[in-house]
Protein backbone atom coordinates (compact mmCIF):
# COMPACT_ATOMS: atom_id res chain seq x y z
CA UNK A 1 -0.55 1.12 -3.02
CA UNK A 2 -2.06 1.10 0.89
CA UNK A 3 -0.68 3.07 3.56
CA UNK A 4 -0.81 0.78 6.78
CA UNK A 5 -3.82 0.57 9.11
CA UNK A 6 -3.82 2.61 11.70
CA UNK A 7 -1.43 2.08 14.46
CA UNK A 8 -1.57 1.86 18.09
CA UNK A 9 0.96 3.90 20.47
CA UNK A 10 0.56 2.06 23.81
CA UNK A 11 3.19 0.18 24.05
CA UNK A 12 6.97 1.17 24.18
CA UNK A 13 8.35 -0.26 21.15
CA UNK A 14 10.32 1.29 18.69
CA UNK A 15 8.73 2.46 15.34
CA UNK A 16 9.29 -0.61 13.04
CA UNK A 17 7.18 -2.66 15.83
CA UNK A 18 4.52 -0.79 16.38
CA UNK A 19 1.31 -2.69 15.82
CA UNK A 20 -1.81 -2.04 14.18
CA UNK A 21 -4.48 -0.88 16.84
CA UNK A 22 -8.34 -2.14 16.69
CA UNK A 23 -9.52 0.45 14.22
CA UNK A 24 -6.46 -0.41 12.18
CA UNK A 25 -7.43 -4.32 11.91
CA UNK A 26 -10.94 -3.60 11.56
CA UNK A 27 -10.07 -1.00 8.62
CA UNK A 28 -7.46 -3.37 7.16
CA UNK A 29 -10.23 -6.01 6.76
CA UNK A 30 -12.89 -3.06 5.32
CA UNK A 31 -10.36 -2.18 2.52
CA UNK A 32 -9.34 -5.94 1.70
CA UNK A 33 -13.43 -6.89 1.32
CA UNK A 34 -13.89 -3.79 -0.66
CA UNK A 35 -10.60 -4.53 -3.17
CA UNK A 36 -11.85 -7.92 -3.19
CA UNK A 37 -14.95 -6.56 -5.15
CA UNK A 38 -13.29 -4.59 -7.65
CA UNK A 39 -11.86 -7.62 -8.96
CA UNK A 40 -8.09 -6.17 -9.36
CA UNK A 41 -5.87 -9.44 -9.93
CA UNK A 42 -2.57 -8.77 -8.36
CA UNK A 43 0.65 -10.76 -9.49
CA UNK A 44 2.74 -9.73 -6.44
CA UNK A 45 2.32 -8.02 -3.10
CA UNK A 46 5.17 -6.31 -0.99
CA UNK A 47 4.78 -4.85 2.00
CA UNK A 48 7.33 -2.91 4.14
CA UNK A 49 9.06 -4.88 7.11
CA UNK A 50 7.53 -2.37 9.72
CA UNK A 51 4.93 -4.86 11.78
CA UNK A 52 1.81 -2.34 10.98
CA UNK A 53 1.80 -2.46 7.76
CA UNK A 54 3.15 -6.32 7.30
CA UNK A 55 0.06 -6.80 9.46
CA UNK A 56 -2.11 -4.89 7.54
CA UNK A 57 -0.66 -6.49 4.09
CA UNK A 58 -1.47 -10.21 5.69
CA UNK A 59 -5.24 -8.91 6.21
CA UNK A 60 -5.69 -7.46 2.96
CA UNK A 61 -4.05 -10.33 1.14
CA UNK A 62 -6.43 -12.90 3.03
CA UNK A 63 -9.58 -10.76 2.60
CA UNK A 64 -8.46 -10.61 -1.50
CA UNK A 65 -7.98 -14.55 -1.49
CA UNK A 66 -4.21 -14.07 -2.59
CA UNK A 67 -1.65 -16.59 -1.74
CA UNK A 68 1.06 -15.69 0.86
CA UNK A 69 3.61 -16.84 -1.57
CA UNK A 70 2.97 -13.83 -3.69
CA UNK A 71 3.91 -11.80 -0.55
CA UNK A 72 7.72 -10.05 -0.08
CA UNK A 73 8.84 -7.78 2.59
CA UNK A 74 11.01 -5.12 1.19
CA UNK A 75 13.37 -3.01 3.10
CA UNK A 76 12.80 -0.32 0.33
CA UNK A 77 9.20 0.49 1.46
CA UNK A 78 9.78 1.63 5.18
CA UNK A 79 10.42 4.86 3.76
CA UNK A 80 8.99 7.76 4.36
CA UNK A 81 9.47 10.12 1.80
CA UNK A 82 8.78 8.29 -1.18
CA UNK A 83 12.38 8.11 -2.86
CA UNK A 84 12.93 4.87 -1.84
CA UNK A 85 9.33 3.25 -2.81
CA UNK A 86 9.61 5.38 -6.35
CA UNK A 87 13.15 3.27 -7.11
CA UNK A 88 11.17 -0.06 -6.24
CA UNK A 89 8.57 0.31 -8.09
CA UNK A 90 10.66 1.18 -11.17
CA UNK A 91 12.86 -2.04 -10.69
CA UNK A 92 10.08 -4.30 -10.19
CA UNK A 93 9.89 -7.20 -12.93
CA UNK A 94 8.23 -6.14 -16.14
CA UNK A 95 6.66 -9.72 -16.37
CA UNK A 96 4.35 -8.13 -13.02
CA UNK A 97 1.79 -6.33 -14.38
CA UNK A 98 -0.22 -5.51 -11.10
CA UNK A 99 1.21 -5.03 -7.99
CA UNK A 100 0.05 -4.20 -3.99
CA UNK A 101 2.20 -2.22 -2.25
CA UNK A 102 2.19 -1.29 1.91
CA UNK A 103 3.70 0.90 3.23
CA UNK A 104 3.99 4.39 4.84
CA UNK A 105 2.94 8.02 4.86
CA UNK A 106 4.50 10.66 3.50
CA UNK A 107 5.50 8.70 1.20
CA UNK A 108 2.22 7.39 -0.47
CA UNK A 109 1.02 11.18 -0.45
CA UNK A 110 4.06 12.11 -1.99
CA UNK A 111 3.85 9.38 -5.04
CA UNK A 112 -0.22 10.07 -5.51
CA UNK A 113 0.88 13.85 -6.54
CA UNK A 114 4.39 12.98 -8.09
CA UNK A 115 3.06 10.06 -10.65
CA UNK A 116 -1.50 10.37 -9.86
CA UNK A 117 -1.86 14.36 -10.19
CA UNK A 118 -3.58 13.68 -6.20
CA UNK A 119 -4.70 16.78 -4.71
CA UNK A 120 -5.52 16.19 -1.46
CA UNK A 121 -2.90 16.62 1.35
CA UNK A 122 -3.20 13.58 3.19
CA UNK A 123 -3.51 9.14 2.21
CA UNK A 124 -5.50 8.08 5.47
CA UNK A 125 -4.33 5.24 7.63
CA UNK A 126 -5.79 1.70 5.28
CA UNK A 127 -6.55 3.91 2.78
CA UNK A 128 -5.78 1.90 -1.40
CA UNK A 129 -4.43 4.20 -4.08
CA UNK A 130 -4.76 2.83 -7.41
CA UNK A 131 -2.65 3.61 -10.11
CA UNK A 132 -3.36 2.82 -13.81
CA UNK A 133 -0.05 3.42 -16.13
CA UNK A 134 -0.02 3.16 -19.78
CA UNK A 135 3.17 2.26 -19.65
CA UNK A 136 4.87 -1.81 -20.51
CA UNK A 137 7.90 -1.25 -18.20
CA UNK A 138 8.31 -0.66 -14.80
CA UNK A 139 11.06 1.90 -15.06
CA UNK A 140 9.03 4.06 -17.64
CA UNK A 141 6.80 5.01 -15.05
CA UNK A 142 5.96 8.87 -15.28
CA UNK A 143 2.84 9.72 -14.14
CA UNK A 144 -0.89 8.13 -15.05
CA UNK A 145 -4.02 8.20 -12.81
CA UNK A 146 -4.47 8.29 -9.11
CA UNK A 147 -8.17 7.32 -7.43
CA UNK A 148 -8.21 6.88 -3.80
CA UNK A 149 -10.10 4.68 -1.33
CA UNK A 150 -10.63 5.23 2.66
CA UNK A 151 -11.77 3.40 4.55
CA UNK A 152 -13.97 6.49 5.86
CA UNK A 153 -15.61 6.34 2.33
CA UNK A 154 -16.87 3.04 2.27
CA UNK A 155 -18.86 3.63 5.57
């Protein structure tokens, strides 16, 4: 799971617009490189429909040498609290065993406590959160492990 880079405020545009600023790209690009070397293979990517972190997925997926085609915007993952992302990632198909999520904050702090035991208060802007579940369906999901990348980390 990412949250989105971070986004710029500059420009009057309501929230689902909003772009990624500089930092944001360059972080976005950071993140993808260092994924990229912890050789995760992914069998799908979503990202939410809001333009910061569709932007963000689109870097991340380039820097990770993943085909667009395994990219789907979902409507489920502009949430904020983490309700909404929790029911998708339940109903995705069992036949995906890895999966990249983008999306938003609260709700990837609330899911790394709820199902990762996180501790911190806060998932930075392009941070990665990856979960390992010893589970074989998607809807069995309970809780498993949490470890967290920033992009602040890797600097």
């Amino acid at each position: 799971m990412m949250r989105h880079g971070k986004s710029s405020w500059e420009l009057q545009v309501s929230d689902a617009d909003r772009p990624l600023n500089e930092r944001g790209i360059n972080d976005a690009h950071r993140m993808g490189a260092f994924l990229a070397t912890k050789n995760l293979k992914f069998d799908a990517a979503y990202t939410s429909p809001a333009n910061r972190a569709a932007h963000t997925a689109l870097i991340v997926l380039k820097e990770l040498d993943l085909s667009l085609h395994k990219l789907s915007v979902s409507n489920m993952l502009y949430d904020f609290s983490g309700e909404d992302v929790l029911e998708f990632v339940r109903c995705l198909p069992d036949e995906q065993n890895s999966v990249l999520t983008f999306g938003h904050n609260h709700a990837c702090t609330a899911l790394a406590h709820l199902l990762g035991g996180f501790q911190e208060n806060n998932i930075p802007t392009a941070s990665a959160v990856l979960f390992r579940f010893d589970v074989s369906l998607w809807a069995s999901i309970k809780t498993g492990t949490a470890e967290c990348f920033s992009p602040k980390m890797l600097a």
